[in-house]
C-alpha atoms as a PDB file:
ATOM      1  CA  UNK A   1      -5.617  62.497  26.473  1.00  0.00           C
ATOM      2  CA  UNK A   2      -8.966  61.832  25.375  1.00  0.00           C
ATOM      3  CA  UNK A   3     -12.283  62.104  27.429  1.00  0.00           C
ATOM      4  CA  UNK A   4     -13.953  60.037  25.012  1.00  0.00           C
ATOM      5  CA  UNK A   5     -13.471  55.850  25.595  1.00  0.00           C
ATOM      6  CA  UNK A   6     -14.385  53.325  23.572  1.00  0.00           C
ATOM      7  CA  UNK A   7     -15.970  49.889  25.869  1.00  0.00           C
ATOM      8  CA  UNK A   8     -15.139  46.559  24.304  1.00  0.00           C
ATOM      9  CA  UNK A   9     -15.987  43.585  25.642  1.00  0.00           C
ATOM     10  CA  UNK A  10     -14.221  40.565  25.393  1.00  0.00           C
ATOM     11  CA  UNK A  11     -16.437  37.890  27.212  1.00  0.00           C
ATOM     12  CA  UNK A  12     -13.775  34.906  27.339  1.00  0.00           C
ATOM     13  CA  UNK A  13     -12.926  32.610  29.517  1.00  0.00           C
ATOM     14  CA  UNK A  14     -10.760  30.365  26.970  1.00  0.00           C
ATOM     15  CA  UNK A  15      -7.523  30.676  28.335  1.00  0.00           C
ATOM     16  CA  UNK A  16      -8.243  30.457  31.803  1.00  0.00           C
ATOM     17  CA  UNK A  17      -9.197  27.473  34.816  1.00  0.00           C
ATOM     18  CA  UNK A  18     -12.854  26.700  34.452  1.00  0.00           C
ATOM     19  CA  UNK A  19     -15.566  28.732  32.911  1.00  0.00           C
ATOM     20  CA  UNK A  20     -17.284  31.899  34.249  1.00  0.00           C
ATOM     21  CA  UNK A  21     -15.123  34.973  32.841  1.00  0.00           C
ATOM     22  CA  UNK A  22     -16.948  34.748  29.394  1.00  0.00           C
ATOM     23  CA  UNK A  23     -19.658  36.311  31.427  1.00  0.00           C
ATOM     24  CA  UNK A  24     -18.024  39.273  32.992  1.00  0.00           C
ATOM     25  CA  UNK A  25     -18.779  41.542  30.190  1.00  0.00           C
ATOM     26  CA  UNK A  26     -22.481  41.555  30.693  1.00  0.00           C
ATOM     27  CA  UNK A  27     -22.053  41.560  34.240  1.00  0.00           C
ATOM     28  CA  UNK A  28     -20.704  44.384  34.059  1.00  0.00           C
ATOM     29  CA  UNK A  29     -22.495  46.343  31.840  1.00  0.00           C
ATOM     30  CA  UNK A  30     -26.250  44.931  33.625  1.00  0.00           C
ATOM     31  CA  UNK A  31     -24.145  46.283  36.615  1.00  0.00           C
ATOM     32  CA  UNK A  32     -24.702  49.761  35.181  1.00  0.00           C
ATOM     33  CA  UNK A  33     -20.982  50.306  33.684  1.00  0.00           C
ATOM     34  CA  UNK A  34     -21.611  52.548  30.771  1.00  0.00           C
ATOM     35  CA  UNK A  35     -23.945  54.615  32.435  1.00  0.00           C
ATOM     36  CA  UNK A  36     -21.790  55.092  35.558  1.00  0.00           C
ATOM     37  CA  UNK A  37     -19.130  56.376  33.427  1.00  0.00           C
ATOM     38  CA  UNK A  38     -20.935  58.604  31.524  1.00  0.00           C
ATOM     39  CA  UNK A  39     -22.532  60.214  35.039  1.00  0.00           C
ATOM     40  CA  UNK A  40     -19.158  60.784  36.009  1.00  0.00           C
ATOM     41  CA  UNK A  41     -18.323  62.798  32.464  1.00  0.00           C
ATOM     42  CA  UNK A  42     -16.944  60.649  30.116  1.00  0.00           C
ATOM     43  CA  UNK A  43     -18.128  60.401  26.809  1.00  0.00           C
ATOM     44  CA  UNK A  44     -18.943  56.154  26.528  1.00  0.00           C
ATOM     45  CA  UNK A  45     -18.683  54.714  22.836  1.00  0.00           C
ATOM     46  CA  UNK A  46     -20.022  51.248  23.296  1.00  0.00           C
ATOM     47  CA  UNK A  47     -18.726  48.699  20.768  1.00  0.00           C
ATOM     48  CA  UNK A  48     -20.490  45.826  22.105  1.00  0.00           C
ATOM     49  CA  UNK A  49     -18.784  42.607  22.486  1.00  0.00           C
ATOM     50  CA  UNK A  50     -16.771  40.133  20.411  1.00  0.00           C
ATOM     51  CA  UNK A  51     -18.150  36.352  20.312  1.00  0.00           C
ATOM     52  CA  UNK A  52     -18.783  34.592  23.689  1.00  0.00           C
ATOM     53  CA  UNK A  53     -16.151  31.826  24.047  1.00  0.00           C
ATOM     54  CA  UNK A  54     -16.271  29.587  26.312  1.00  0.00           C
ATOM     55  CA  UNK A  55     -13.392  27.441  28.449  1.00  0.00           C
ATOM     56  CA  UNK A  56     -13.782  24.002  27.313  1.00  0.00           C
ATOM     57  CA  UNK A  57     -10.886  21.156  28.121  1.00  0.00           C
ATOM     58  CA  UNK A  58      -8.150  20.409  24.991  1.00  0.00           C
ATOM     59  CA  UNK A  59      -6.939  17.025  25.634  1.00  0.00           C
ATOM     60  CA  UNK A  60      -5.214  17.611  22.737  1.00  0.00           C
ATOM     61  CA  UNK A  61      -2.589  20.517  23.242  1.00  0.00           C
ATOM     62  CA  UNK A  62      -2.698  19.853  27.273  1.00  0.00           C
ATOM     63  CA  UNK A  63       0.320  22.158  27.147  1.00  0.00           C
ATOM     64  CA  UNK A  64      -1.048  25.211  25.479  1.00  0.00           C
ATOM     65  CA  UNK A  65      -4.820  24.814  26.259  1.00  0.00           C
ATOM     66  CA  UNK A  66      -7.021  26.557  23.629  1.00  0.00           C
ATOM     67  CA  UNK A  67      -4.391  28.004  21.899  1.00  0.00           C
ATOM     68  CA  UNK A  68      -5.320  28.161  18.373  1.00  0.00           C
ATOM     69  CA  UNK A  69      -9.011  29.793  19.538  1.00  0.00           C
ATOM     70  CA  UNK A  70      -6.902  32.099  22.020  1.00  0.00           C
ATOM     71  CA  UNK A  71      -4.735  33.574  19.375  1.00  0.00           C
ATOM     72  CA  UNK A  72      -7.372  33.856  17.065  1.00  0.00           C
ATOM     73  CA  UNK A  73      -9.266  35.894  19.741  1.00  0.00           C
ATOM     74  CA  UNK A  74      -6.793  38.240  20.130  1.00  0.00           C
ATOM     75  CA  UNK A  75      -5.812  39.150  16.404  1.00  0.00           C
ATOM     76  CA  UNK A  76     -10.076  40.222  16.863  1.00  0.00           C
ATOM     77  CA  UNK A  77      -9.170  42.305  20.024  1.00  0.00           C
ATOM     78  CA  UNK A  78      -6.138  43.726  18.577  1.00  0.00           C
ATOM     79  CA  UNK A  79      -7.843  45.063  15.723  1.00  0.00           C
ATOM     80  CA  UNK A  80     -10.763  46.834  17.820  1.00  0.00           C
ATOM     81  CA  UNK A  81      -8.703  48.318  20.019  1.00  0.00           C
ATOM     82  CA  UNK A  82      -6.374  49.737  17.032  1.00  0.00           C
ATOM     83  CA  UNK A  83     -10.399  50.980  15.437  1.00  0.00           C
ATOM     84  CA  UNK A  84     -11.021  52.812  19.039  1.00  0.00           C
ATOM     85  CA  UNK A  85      -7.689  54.547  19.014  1.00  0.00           C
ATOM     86  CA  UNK A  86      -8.073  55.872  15.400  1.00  0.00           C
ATOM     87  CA  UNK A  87     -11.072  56.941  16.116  1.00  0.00           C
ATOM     88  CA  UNK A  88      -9.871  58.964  19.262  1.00  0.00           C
ATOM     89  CA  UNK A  89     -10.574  56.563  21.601  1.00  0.00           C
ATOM     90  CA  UNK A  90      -9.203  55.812  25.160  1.00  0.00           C
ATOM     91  CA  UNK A  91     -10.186  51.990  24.836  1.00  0.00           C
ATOM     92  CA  UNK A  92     -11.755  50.378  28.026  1.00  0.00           C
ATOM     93  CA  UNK A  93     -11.246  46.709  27.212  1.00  0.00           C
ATOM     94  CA  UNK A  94     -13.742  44.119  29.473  1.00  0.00           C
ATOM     95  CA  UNK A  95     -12.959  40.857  29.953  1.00  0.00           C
ATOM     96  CA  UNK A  96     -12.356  37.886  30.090  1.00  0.00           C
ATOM     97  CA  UNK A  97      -9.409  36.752  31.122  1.00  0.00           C
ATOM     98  CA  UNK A  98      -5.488  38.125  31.551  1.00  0.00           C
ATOM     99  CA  UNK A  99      -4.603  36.869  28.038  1.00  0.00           C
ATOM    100  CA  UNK A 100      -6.756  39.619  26.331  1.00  0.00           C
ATOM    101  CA  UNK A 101      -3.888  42.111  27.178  1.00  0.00           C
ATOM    102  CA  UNK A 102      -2.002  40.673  24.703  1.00  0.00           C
ATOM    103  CA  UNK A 103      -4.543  41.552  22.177  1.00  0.00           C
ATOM    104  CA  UNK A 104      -5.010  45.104  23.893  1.00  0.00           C
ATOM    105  CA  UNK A 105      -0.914  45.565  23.561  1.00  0.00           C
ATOM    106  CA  UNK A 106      -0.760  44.376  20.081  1.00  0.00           C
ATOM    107  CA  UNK A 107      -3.724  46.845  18.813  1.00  0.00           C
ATOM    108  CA  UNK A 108      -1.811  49.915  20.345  1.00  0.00           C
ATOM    109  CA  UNK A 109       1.180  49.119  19.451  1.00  0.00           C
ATOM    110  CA  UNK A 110       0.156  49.516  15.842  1.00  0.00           C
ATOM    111  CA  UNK A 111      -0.388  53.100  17.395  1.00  0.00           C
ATOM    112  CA  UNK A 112       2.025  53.808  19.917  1.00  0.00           C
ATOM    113  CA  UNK A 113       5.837  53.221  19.317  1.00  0.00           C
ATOM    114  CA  UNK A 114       7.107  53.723  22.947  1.00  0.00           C
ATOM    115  CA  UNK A 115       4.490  51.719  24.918  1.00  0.00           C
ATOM    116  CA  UNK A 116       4.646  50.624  28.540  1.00  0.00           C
ATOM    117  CA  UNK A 117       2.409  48.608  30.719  1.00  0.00           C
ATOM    118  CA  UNK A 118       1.467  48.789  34.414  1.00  0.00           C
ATOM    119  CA  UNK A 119       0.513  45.290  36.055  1.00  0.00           C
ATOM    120  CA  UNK A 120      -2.138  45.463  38.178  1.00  0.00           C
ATOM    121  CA  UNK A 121      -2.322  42.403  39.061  1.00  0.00           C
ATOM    122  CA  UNK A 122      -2.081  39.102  42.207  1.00  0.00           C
ATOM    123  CA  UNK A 123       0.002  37.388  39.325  1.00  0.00           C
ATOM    124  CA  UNK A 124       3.059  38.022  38.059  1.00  0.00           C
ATOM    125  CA  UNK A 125       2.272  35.842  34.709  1.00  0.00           C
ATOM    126  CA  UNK A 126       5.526  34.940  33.761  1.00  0.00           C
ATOM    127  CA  UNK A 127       5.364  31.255  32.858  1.00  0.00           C
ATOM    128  CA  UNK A 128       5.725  29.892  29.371  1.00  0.00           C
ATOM    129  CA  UNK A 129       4.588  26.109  28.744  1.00  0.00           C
ATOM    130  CA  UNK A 130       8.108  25.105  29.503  1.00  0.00           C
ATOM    131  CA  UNK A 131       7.899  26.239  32.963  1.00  0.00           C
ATOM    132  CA  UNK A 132       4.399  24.738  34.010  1.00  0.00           C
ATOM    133  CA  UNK A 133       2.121  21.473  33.434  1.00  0.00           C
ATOM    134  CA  UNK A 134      -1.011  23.340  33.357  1.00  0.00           C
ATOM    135  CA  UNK A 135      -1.016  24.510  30.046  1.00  0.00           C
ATOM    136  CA  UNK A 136      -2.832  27.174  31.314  1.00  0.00           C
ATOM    137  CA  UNK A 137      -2.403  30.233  29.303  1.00  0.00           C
ATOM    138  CA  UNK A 138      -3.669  32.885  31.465  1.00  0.00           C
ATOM    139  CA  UNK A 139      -0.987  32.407  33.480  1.00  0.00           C
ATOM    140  CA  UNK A 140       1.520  33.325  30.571  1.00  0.00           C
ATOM    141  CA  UNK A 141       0.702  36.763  29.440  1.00  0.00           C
ATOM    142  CA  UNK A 142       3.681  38.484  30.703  1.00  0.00           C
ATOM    143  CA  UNK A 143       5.801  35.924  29.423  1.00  0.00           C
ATOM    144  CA  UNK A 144       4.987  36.007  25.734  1.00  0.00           C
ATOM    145  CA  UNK A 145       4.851  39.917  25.942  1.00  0.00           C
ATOM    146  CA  UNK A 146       8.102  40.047  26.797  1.00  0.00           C
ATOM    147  CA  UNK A 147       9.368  37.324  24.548  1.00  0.00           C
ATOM    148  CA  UNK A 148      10.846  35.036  27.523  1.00  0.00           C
ATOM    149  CA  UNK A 149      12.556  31.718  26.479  1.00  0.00           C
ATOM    150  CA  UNK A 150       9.821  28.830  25.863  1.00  0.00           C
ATOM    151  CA  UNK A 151       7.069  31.402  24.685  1.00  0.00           C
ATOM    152  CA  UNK A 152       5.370  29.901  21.647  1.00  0.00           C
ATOM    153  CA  UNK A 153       5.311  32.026  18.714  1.00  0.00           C
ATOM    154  CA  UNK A 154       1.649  32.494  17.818  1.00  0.00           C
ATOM    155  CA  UNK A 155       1.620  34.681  21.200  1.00  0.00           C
ATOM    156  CA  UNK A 156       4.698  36.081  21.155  1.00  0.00           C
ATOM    157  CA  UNK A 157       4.811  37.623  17.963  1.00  0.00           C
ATOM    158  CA  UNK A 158       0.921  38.818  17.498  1.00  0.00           C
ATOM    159  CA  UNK A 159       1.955  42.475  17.946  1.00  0.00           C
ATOM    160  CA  UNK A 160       3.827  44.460  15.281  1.00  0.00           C
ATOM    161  CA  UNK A 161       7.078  44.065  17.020  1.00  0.00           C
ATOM    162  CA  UNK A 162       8.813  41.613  18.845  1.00  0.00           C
ATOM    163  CA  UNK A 163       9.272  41.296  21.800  1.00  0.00           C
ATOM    164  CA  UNK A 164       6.098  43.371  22.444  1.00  0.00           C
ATOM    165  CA  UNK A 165       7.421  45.166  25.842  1.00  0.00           C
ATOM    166  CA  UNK A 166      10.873  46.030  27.187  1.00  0.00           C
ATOM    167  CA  UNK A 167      11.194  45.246  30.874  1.00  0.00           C
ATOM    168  CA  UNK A 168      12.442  48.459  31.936  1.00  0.00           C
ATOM    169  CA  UNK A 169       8.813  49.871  30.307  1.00  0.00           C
ATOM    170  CA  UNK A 170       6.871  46.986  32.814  1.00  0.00           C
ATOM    171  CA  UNK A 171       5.058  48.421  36.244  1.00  0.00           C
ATOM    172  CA  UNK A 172       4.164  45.131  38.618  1.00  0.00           C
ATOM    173  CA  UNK A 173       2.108  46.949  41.330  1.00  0.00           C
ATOM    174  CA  UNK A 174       0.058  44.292  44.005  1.00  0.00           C
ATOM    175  CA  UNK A 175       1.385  41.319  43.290  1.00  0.00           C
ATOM    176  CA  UNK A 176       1.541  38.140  45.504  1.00  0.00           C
ATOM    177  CA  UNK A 177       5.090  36.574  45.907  1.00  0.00           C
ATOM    178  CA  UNK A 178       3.682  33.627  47.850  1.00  0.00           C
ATOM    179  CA  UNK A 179       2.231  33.070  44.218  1.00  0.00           C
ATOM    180  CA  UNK A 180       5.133  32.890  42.629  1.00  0.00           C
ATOM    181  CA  UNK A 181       7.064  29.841  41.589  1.00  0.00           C
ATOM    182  CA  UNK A 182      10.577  29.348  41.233  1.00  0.00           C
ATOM    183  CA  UNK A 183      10.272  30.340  36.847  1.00  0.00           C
ATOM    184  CA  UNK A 184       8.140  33.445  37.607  1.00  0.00           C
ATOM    185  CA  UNK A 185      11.025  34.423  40.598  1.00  0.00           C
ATOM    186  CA  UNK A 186      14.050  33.900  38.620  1.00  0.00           C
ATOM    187  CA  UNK A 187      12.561  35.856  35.498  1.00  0.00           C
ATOM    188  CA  UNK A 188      11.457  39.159  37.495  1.00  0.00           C
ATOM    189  CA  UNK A 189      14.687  39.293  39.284  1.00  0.00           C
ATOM    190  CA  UNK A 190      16.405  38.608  36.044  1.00  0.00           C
ATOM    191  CA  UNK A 191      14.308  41.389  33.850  1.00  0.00           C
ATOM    192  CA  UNK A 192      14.942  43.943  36.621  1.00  0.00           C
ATOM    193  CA  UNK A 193      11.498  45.242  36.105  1.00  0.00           C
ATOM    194  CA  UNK A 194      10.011  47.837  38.758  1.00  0.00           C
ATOM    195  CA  UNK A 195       8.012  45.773  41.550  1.00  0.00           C
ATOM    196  CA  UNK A 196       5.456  46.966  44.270  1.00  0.00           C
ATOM    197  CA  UNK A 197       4.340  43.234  45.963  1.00  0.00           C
ATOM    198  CA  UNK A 198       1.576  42.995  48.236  1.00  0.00           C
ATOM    199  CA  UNK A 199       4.331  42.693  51.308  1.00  0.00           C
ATOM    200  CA  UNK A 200       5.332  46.854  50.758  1.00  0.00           C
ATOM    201  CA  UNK A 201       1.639  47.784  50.836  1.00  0.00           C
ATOM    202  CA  UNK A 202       0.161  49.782  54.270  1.00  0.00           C
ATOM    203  CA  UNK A 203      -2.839  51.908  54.519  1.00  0.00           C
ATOM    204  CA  UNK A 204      -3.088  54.552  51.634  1.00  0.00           C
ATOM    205  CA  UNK A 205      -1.649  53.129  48.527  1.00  0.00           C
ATOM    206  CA  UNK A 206      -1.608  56.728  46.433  1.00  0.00           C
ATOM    207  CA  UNK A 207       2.021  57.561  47.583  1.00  0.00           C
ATOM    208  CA  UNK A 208       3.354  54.062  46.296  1.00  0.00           C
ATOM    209  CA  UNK A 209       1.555  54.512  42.860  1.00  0.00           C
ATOM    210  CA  UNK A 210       2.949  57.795  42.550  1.00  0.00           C
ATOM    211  CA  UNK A 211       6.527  56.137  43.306  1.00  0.00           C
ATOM    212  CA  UNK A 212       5.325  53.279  40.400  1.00  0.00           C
ATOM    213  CA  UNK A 213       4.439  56.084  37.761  1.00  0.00           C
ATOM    214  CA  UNK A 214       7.665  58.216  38.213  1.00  0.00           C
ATOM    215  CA  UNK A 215       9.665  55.051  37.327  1.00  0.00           C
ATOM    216  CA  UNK A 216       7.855  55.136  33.611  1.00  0.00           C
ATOM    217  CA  UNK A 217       8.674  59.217  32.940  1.00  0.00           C
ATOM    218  CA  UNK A 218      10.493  58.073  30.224  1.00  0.00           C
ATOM    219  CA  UNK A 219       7.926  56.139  28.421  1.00  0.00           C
ATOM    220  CA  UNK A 220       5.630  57.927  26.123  1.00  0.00           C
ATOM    221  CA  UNK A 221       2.642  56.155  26.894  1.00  0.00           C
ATOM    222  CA  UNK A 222       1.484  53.258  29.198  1.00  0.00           C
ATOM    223  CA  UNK A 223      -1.488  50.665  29.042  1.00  0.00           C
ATOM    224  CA  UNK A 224      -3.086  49.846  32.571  1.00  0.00           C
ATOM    225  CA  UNK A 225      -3.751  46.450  33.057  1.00  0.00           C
ATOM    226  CA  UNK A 226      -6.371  45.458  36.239  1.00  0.00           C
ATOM    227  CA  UNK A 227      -7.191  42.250  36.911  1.00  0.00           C
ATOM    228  CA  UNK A 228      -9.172  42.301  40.018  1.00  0.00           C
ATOM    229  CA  UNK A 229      -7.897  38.486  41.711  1.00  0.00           C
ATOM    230  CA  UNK A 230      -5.104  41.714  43.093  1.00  0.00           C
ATOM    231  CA  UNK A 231      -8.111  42.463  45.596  1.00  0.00           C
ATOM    232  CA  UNK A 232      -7.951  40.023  48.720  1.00  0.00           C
ATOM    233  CA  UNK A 233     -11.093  37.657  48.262  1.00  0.00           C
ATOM    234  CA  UNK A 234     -12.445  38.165  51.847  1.00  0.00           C
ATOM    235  CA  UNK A 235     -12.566  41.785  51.007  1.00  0.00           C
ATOM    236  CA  UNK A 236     -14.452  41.539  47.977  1.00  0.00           C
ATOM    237  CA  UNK A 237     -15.034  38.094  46.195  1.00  0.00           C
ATOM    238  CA  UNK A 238     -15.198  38.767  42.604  1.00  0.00           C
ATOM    239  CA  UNK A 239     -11.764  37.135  41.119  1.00  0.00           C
ATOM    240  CA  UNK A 240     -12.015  34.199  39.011  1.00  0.00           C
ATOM    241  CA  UNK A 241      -9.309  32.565  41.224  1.00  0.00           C
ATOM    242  CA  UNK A 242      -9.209  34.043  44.683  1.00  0.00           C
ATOM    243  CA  UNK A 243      -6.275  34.577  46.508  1.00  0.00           C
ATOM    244  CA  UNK A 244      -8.617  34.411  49.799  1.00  0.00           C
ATOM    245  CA  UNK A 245      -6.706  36.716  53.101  1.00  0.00           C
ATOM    246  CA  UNK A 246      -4.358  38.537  50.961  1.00  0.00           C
ATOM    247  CA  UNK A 247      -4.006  41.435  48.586  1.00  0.00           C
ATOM    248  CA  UNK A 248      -4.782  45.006  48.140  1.00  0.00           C
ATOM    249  CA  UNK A 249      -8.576  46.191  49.635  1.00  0.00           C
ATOM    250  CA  UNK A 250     -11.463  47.237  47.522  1.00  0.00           C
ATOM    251  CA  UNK A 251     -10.702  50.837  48.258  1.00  0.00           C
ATOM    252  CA  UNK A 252      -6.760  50.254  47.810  1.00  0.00           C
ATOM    253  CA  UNK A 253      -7.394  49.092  44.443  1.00  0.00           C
ATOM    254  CA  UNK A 254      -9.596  52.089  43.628  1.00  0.00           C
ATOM    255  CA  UNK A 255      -7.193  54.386  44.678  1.00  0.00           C
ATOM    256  CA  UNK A 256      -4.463  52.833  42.898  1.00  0.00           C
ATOM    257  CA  UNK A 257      -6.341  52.489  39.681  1.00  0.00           C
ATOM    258  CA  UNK A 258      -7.488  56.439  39.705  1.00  0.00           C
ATOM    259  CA  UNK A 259      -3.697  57.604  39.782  1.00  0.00           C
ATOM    260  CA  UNK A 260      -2.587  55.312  37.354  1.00  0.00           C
ATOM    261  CA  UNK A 261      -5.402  56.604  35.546  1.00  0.00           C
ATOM    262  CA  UNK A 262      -4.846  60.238  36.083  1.00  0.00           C
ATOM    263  CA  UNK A 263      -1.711  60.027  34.353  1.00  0.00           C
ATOM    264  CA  UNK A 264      -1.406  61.772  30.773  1.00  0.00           C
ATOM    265  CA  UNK A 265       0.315  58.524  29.598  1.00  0.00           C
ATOM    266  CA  UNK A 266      -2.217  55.964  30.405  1.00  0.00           C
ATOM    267  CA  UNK A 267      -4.064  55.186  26.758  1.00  0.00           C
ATOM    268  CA  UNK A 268      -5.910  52.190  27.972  1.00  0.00           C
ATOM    269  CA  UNK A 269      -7.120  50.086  30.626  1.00  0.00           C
ATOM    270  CA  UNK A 270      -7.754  46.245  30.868  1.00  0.00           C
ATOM    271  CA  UNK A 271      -9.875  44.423  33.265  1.00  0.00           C
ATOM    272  CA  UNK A 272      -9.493  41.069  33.688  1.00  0.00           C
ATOM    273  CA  UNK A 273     -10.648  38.006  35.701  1.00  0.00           C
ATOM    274  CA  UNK A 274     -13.975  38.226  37.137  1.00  0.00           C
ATOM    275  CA  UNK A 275     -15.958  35.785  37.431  1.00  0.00           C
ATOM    276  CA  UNK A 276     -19.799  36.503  38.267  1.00  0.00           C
ATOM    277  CA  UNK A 277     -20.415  33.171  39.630  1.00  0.00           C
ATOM    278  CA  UNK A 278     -18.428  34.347  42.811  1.00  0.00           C
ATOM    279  CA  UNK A 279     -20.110  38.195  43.074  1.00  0.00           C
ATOM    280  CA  UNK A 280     -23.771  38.867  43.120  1.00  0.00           C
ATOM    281  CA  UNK A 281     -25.600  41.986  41.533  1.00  0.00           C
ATOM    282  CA  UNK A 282     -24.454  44.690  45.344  1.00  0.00           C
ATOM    283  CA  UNK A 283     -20.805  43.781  44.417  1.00  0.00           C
ATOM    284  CA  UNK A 284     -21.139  44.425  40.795  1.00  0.00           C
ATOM    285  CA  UNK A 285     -22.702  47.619  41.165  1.00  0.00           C
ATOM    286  CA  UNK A 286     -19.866  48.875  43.847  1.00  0.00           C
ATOM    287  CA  UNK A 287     -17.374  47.147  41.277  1.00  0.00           C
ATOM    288  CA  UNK A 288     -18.743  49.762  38.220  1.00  0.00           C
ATOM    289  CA  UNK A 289     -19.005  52.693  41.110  1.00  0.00           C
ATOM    290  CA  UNK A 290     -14.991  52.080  41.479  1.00  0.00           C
ATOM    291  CA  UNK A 291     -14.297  52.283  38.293  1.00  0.00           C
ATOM    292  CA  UNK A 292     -16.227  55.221  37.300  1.00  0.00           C
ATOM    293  CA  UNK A 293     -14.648  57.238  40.282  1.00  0.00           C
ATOM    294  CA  UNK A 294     -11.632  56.059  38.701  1.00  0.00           C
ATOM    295  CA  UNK A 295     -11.886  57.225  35.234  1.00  0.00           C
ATOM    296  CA  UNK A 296     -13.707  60.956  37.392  1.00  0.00           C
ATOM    297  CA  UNK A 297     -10.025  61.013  38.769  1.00  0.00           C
ATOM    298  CA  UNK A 298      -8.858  61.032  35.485  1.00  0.00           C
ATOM    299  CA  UNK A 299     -11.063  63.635  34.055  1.00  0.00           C
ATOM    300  CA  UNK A 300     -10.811  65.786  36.419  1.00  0.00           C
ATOM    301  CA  UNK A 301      -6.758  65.897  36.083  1.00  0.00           C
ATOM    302  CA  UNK A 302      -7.639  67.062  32.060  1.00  0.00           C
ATOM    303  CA  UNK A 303      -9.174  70.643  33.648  1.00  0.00           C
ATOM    304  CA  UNK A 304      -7.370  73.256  32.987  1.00  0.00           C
ATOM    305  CA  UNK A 305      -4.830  71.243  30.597  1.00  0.00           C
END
């Protein structure tokens, strides 16, 4: 478990709604990121960011929006995040939106045989262009990870392995079922996978994560995906698309993010989906405060090992 992480940004906003997430990268970094995490002990090997790309309509594929600049994207992402780890790297990927985990799970597999992910996360992403007019592709991660009927092959099969992830190696921690539709229902009760919705969550969320992470002692090594549209808007409005009176707190999120973080398995972390035209520069800085008490948490579970 390295102490040294390698930032990547990933300033995209191709796959998603509307633009905005193609700017989270530099948010985040004039925010004070890399510094914050070196102050709390980590060793920071910025990489800079790949190209700025920016959500634009495709009248032409309306049913897989962007998807030949998408995949293209992530072959790029896969490739620095398989550089970081070879280099002895705990990669930080910054996005951008939820599709860049795909390129963050194809890089490591190249690395890591017996990968899982946790799901941090309002979504459950598990629609394919079958299941959905929106043509959306942020909303399809999941899906094409784990190789669900009606996932398009340029997704699907980016990583060295298909399907990328096994259901019983998937974590869904925070998620909204009011946000669910009747695709996205059927396929998580189908796949079986471990599930921690919004509705189970009360006060301190540490003992639940601790529940999550016991369920994945059998898999050698898990990616952390946080895509911050789990926090409830009201409490802090920084999501690309808000899901307004519901959803973990700020602090719940936090919390949750330094035990999955803390664990000797964790070999990444994603985050996903903000948008800076919703924050301003107080909730960026708190943001980057969050995440560096995070990764402390983390460090300080390495003393003594």
């Amino acid at each position: 478990m390295s102490a040294k992480f390698g930032l990547i940004g990933a300033p995209s906003s191709a796959a998603g709604h509307w633009p905005g997430m193609e700017k989270a990268p530099t948010f985040l970094r004039l925010a004070g990121l890399p510094e914050r995490l070196r102050e709390a002990g980590a060793t920071v090997v910025d990489h800079g960011d790949l190209p700025v790309i920016r959500w634009r309509a495709d009248l032409e594929n309306p049913g897989a929006q962007n998807l030949d600049l998408v995949v293209a994207y992530l072959v790029e992402i896969a490739d620095r995040i398989d550089k970081a780890v070879e280099a002895g790297e705990t990669p930080i990927l910054i996005g951008g939106e939820c599709t860049i985990t795909i390129g963050a799970v194809a890089g490591l597999l190249r690395n890591v045989d017996d990968l899982g992910l946790v799901y941090l996360d309002g979504h459950v992403d598990l629609n394919t262009p079958a299941s959905t007019s929106s043509g959306i592709l942020d909303s399809m991660g999941m899906a094409h990870m784990l190789g669900q009927e009606g996932s398009l092959d340029l997704l699907s099969h980016l990583g060295p392995r298909y399907p990328m992830l096994e259901p019983d190696k998937v974590i869904y921690f925070g998620h909204n079922e009011g946000k669910m539709n009747d695709v996205e229902i059927e396929y998580l009760a189908r796949y079986g996978m471990a599930a921690y919705p919004i509705s189970v969550f009360e006060g301190s969320v540490k003992r639940l994560a601790e529940q999550a992470l016991a369920g994945l002692d059998g898999v050698g090594a898990f990616l952390l995906h946080f895509d911050v549209d789990v926090i409830r808007f009201k409490d802090f409005p920084i999501a690309n698309v808000p899901i307004h009176n519901q959803g973990l707190t700020f602090d719940q999120a936090i919390e949750a993010l330094g035990v999955f973080l803390a664990s000797p398995a964790c070999v990444g972390l994603v985050i996903t989906e903000i948008n800076p035209d919703h924050a301003n520069e107080e909730l960026g800085k708190r943001f980057t405060a969050g995440i560096a008490h995070a990764i402390a948490t983390r460090l300080s579970s390495q003393v003594g090992v």
